[in-house]
Protein backbone atom coordinates (compact mmCIF):
# COMPACT_ATOMS: atom_id res chain seq x y z
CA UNK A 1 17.77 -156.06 -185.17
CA UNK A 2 16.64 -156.52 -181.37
CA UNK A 3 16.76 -153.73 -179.53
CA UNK A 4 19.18 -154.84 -177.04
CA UNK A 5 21.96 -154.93 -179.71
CA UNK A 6 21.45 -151.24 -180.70
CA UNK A 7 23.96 -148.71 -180.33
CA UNK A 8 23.36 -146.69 -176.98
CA UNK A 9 23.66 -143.38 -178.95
CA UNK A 10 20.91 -144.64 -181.27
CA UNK A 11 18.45 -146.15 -178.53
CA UNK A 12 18.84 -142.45 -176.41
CA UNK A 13 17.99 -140.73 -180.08
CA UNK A 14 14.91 -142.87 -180.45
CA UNK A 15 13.77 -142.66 -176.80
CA UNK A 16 14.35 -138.39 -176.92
CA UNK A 17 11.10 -138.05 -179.21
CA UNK A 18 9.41 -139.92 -176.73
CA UNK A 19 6.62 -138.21 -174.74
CA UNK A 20 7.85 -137.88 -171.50
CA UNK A 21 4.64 -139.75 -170.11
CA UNK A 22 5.10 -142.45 -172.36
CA UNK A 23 8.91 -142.86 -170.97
CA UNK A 24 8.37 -143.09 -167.66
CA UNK A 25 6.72 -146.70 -168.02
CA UNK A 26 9.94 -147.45 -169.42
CA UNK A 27 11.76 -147.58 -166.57
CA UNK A 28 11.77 -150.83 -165.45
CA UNK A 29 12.54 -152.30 -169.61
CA UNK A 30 16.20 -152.76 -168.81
CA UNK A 31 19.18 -151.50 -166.80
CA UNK A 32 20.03 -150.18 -169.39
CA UNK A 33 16.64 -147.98 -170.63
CA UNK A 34 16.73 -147.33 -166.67
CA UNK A 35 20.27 -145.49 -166.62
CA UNK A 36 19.61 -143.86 -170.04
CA UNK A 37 16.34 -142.06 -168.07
CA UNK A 38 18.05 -141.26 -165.61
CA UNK A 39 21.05 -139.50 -167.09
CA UNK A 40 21.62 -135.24 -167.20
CA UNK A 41 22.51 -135.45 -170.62
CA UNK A 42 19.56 -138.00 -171.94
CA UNK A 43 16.99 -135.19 -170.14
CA UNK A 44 18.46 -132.22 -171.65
CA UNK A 45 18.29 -133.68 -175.25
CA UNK A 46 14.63 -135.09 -174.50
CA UNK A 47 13.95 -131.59 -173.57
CA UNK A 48 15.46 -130.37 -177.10
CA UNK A 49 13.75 -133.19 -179.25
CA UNK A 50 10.68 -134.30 -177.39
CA UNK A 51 7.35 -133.14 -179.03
CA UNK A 52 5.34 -130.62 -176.72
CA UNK A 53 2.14 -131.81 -176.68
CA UNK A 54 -1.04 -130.05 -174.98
CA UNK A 55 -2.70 -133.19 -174.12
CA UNK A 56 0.44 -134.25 -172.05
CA UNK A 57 -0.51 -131.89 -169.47
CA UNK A 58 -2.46 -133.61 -166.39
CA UNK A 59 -4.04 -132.22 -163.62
CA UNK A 60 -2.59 -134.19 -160.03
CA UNK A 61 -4.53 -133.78 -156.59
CA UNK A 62 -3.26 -134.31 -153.10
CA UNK A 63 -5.81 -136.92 -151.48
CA UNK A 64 -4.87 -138.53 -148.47
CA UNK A 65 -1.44 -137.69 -148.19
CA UNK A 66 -0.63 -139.06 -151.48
CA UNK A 67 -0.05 -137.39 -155.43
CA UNK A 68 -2.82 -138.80 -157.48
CA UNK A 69 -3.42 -138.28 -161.15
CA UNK A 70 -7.02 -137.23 -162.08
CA UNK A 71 -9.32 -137.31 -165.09
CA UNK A 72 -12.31 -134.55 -164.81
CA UNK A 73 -15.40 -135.13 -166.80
CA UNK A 74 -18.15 -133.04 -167.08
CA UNK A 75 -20.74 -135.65 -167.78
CA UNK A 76 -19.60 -138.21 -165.20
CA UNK A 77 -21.46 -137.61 -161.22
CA UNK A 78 -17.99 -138.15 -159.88
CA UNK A 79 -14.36 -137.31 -160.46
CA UNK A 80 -11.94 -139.94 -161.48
CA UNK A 81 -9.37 -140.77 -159.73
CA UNK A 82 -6.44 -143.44 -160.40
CA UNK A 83 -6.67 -146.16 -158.55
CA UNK A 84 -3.03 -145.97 -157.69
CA UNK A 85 -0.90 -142.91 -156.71
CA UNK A 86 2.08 -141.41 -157.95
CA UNK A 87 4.77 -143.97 -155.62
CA UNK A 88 6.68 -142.73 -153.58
CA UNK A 89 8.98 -144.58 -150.94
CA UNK A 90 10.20 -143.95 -148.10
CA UNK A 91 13.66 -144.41 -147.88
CA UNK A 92 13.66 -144.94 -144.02
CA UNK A 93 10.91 -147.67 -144.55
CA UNK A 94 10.89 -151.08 -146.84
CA UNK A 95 7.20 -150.99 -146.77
CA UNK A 96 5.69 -147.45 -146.48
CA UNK A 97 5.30 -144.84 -148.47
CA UNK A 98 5.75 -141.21 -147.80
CA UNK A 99 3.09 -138.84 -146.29
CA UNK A 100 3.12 -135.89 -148.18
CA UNK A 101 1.52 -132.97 -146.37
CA UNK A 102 2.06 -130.47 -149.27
CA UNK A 103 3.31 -129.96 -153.09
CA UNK A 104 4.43 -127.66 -154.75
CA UNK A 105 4.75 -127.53 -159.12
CA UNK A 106 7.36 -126.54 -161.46
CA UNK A 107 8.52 -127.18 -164.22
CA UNK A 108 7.68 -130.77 -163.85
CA UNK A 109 9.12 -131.32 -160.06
CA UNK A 110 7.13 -131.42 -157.13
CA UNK A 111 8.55 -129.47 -154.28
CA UNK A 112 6.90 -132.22 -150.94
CA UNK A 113 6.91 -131.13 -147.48
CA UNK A 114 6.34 -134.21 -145.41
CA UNK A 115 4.03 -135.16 -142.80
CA UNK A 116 7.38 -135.30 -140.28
CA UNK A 117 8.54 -132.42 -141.50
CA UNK A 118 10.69 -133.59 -144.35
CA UNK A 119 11.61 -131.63 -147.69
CA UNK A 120 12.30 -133.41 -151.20
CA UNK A 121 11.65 -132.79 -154.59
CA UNK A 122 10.77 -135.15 -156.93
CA UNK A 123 9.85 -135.77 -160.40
CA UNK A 124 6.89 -138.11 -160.64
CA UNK A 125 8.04 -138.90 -164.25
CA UNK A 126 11.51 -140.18 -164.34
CA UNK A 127 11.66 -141.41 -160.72
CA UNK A 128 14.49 -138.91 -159.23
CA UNK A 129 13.90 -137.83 -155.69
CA UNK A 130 16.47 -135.51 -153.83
CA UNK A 131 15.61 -135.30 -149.92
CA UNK A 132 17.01 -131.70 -148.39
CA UNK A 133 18.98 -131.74 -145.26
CA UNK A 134 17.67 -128.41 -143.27
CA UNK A 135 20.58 -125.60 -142.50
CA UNK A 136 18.75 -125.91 -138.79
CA UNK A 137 15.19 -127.46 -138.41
CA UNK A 138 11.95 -127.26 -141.07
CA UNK A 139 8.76 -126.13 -139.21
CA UNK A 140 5.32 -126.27 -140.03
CA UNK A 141 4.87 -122.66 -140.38
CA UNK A 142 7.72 -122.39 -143.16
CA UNK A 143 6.69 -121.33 -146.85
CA UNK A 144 8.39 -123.24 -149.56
CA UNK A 145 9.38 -122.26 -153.01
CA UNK A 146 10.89 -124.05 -156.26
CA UNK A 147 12.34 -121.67 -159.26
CA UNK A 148 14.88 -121.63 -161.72
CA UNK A 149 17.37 -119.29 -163.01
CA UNK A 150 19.04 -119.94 -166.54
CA UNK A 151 22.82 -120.18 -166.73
CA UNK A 152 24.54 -118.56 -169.75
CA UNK A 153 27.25 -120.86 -170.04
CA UNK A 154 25.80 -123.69 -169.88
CA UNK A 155 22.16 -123.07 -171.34
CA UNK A 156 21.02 -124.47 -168.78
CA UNK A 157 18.15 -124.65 -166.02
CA UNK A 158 19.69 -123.92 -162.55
CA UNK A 159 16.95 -124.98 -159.50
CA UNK A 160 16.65 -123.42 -155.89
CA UNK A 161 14.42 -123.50 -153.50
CA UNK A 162 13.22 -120.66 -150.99
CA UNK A 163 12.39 -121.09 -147.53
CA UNK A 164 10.54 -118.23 -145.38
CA UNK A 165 10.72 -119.37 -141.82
CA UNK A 166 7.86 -117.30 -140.22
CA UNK A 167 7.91 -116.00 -136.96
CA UNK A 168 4.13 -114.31 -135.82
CA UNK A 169 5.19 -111.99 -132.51
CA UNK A 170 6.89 -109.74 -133.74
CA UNK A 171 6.54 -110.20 -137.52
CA UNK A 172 9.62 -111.73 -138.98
CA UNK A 173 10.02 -113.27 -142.25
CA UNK A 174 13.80 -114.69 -142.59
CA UNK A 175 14.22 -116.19 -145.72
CA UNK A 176 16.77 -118.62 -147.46
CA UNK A 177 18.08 -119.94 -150.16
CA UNK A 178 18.86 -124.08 -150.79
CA UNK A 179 21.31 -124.06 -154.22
CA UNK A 180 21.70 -127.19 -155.70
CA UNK A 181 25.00 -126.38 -157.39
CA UNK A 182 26.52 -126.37 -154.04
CA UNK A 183 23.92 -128.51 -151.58
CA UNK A 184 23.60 -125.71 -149.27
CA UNK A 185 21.57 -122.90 -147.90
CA UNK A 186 21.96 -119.60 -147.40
CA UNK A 187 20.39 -116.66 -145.57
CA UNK A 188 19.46 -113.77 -147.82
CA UNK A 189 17.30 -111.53 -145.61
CA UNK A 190 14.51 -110.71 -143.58
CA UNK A 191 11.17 -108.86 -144.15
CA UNK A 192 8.54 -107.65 -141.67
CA UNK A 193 6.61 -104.91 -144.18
CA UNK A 194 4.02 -108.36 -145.25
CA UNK A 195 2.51 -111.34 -144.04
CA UNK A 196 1.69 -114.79 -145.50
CA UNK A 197 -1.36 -116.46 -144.19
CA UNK A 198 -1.00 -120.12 -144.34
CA UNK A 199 -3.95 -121.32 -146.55
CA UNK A 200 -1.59 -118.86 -148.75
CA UNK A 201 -0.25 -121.33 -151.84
CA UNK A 202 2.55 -120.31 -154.10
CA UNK A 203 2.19 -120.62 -157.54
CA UNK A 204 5.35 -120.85 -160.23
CA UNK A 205 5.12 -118.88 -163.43
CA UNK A 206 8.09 -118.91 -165.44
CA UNK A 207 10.70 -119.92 -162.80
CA UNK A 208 9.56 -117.21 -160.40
CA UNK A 209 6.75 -117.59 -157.34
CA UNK A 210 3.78 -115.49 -156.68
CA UNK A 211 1.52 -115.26 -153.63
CA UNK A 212 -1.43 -113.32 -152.32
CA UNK A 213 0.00 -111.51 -149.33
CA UNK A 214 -1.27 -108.60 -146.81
CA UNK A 215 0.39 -105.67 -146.08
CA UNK A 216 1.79 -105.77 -142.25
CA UNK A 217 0.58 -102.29 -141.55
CA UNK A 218 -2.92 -100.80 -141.26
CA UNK A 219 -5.42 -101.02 -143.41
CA UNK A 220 -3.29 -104.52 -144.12
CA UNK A 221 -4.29 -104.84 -147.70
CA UNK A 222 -3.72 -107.85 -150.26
CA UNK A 223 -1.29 -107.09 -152.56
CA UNK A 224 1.20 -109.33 -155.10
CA UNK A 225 4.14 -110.73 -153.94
CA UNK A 226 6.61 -112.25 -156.47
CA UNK A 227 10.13 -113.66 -155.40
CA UNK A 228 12.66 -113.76 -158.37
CA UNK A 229 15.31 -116.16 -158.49
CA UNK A 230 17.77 -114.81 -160.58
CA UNK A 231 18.06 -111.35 -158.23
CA UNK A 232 17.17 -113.39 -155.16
CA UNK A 233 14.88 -110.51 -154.27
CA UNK A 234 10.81 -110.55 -153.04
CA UNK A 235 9.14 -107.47 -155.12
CA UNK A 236 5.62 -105.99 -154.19
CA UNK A 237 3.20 -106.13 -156.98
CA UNK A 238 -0.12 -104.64 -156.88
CA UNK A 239 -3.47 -106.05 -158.00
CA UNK A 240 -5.52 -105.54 -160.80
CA UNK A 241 -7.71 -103.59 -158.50
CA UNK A 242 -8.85 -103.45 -154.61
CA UNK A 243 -10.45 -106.40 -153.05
CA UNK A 244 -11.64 -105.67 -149.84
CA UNK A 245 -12.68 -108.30 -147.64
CA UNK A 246 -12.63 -110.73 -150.75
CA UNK A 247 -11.51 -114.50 -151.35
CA UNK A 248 -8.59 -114.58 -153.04
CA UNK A 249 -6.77 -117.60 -154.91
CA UNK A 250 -3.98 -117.60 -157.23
CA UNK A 251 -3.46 -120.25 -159.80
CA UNK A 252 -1.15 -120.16 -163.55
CA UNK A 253 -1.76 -121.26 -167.51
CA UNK A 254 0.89 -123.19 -168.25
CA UNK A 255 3.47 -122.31 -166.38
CA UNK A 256 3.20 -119.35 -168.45
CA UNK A 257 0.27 -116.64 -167.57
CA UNK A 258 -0.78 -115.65 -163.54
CA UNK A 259 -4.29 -116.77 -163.05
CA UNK A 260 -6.52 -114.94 -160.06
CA UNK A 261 -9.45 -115.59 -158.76
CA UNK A 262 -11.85 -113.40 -156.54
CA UNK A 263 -15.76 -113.69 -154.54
CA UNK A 264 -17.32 -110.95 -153.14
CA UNK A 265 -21.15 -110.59 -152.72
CA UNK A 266 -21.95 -113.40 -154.54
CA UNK A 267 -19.70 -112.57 -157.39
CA UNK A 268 -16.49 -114.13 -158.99
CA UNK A 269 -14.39 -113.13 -160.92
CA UNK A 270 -11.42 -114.97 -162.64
CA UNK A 271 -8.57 -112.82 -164.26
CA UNK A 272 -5.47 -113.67 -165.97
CA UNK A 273 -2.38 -111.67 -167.39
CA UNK A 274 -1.56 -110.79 -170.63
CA UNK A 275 1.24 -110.79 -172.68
CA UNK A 276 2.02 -107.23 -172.16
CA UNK A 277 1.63 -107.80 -167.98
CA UNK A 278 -1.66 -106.63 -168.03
CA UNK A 279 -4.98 -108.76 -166.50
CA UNK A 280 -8.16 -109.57 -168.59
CA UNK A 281 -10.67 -110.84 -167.08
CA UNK A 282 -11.88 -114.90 -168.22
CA UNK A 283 -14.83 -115.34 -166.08
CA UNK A 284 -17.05 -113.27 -164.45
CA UNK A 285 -20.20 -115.37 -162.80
CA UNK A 286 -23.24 -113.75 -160.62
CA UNK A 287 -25.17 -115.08 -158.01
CA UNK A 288 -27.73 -115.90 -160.68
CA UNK A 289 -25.77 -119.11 -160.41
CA UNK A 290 -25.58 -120.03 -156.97
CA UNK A 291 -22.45 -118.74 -156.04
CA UNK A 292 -22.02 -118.77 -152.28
CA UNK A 293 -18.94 -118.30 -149.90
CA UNK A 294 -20.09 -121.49 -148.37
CA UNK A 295 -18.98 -123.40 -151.49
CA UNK A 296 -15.65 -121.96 -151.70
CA UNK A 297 -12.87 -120.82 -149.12
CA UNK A 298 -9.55 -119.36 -148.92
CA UNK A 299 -7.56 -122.84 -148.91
CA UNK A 300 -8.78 -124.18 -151.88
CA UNK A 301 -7.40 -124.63 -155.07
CA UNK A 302 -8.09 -123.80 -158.97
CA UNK A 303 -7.66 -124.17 -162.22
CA UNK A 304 -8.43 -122.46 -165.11
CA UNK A 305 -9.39 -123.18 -168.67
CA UNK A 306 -8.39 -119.94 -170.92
CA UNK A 307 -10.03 -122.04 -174.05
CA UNK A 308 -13.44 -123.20 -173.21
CA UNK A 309 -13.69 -120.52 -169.80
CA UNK A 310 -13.83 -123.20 -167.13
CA UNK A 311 -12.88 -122.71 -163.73
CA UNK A 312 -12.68 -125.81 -161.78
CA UNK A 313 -12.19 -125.41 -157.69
CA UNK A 314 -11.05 -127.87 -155.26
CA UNK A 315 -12.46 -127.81 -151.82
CA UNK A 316 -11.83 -130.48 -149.50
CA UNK A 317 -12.95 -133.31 -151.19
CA UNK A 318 -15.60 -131.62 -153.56
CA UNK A 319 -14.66 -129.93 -157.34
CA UNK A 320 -17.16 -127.01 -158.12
CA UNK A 321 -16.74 -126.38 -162.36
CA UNK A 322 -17.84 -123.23 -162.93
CA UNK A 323 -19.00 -121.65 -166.29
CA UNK A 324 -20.40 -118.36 -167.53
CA UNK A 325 -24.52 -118.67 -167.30
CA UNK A 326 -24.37 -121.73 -166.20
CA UNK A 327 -25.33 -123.41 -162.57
CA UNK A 328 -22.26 -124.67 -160.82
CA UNK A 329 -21.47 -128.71 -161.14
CA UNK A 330 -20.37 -130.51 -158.29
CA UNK A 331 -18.18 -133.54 -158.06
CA UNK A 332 -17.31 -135.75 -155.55
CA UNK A 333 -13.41 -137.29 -155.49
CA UNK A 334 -14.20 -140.36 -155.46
CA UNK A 335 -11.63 -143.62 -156.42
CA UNK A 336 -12.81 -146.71 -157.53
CA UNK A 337 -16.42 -147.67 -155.48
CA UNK A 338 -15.49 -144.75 -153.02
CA UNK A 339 -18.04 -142.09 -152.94
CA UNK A 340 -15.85 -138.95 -151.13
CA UNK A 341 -11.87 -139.13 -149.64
CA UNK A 342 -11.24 -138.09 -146.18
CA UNK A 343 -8.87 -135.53 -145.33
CA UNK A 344 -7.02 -135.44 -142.71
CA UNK A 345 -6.39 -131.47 -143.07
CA UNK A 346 -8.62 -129.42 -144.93
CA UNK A 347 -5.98 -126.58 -145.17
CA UNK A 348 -3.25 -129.00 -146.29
CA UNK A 349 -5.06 -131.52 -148.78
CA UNK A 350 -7.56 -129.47 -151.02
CA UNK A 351 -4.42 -129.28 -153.67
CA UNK A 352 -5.27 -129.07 -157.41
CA UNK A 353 -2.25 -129.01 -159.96
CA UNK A 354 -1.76 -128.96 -163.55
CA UNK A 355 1.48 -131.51 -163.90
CA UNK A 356 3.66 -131.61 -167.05
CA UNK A 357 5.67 -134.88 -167.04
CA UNK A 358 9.09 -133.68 -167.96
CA UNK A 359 12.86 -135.96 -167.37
CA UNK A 360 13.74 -132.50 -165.20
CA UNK A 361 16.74 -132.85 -162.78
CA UNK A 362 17.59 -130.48 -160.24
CA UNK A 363 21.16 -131.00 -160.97
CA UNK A 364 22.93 -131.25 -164.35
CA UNK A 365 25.50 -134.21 -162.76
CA UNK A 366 22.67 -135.76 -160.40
CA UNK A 367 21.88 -139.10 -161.23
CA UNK A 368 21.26 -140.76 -158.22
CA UNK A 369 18.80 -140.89 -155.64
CA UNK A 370 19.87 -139.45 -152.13
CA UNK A 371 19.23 -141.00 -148.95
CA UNK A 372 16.89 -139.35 -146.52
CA UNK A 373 18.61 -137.67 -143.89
CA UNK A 374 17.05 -137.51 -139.98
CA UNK A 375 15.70 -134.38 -138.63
């Protein structure tokens, strides 16, 4: 039997064991295929049926203003990098695509602020983008969040998104709330007891977000900020223990554990929670090795390997793997007969990101792409 002639019930129960990587070159097979993708109900049963595979997960880097997928080998003298990015149009343009100036990661979306000061999320995978109208303006100083909260009734995944718009002199953080459910945002509060700096990244661990922040008062001290989006609520966290005057990065496992990573003197340390909310330390490297500040800095990026103890760091355009008594590697980015990939900002580019292709929508009924509104 050709496939065309099967059932539609039977085509969406062969395509739900699919890999989720694997679908997404599907898209273009057929109108039909295409509308199957793209539908609520097809994604929640791929999410039900489709194997979970470890080797799905890929690591993504934001080069150039673009979402690129990258392979890291240990052997090769450079990093490789696709030749082509993620796509993603513009909807205002027939022939451009979209400058991202930062990303964001969960559960399988990418949360984009854009190089004119646009907000979308967008799912790499299936194709869905969803461009946010602002409740006033977006501003380059603005934090950005994407979590989840789980509805009873429905079993299902519900998606928000948390602005801070952050005002210096005097020290005001007023943050909102962007629902999907109802297309709108709302103001929650405002805090002035802690400060985000803006190499500061967010990182998503189990629908909730987690920065590094500093107290606002004297002796301003680091300490961990979580924002939970079920309560709507930020909560103060403390550290495993002090780090004066250290570099501090936060990265995650999965989705799953809180990954931190520290330099002082010459000495870094990675740690990583437990099961029971506790941190155990996965790396701890001494300047044996040639660890320098000059080789890392507070806007990069990291990832972490909780199986073999790797700890690859993105800064600017140069990866530093990093192992227990060993010296540190060094790769350039480099795509195709490129040697190293400019950046137009260093703060805003050196972005490493474990990606796990998923059919995720942001709304259970959404099935069709939005048009980009001005700003």
């Amino acid at each position: 039997m050709e496939w065309r002639k099967l059932p539609t019930d039977l085509v969406e129960e062969i395509l739900s064991r699919i890999p989720a990587i694997t679908l997404a070159r599907f898209r273009s097979t057929s109108k039909q295929w295409s509308a199957i993708l793209k539908s609520s109900s097809f994604a929640k049963m791929h999410t039900a049926k489709a194997p979970k595979r470890e080797d799905e997960s890929l690591n993504i880097m934001l080069i150039d203003s673009k979402v690129f997928q990258v392979r890291i080998s240990l052997d090769a003298p450079y990093v490789k990098v696709a030749d082509n990015p993620f796509y993603l149009k513009d909807p205002r343009s027939n022939s451009s695509q979209v400058g991202v100036l930062n990303v964001f990661h969960c559960d399988g979306l990418l949360l984009c602020t854009t190089k004119d000061k646009r907000l979308m999320v967008w799912n790499p995978c299936s194709g869905e983008t969803t461009w946010i109208k602002p409740r006033d303006i977006y501003r380059e100083s603005d934090y950005y969040a994407l979590g989840y909260t789980y509805d009873s009734k429905s079993s299902c995944k519900q998606y928000k998104i948390l602005r801070v718009d952050r005002q210096d002199v005097p020290l005001i953080n007023e943050y909102e709330i962007y629902d999907f459910t109802s297309n709108t945002w709302r103001i929650i509060g405002v805090a002035t007891d802690w400060f985000l700096a803006l190499y500061r990244r967010g990182i998503s661990v189990q629908g909730n977000t987690y920065w590094v922040a500093t107290q606002a008062w004297s002796p301003h001290n680091d300490f961990l900020l979580s924002f939970d989006f079920s309560a709507e609520k930020f909560q103060s966290l403390s550290l495993p223990h002090p780090f004066p005057d250290s570099i501090l990065a936060l990265s995650e496992v999965r989705e799953e554990k809180l990954c931190l990573l520290s330099l002082k003197d010459e000495e870094l340390q990675v740690l990583v929670t437990t099961s029971t909310g506790s941190w155990s330390q996965l790396l701890d490297v001494t300047a044996k090795y040639v660890i320098t500040s000059s080789l890392f800095s507070k806007a990069m990026s990291f990832l972490a390997d909780t199986q073999s103890k790797v700890v690859r760091c993105l800064n600017s355009n140069v990866l530093y793997t990093v192992q227990e008594n060993k010296n540190i590697q060094t790769n350039r980015l480099g795509r195709g007969k490129r040697e190293s990939i400019k950046h137009d900002n260093f703060e805003c580019s050196s972005v490493l990101l474990n990606y796990v292709p998923s059919l995720t929508q942001t709304q259970q009924d959404h099935t069709r792409k939005r048009k980009s509104p001005s700003t």
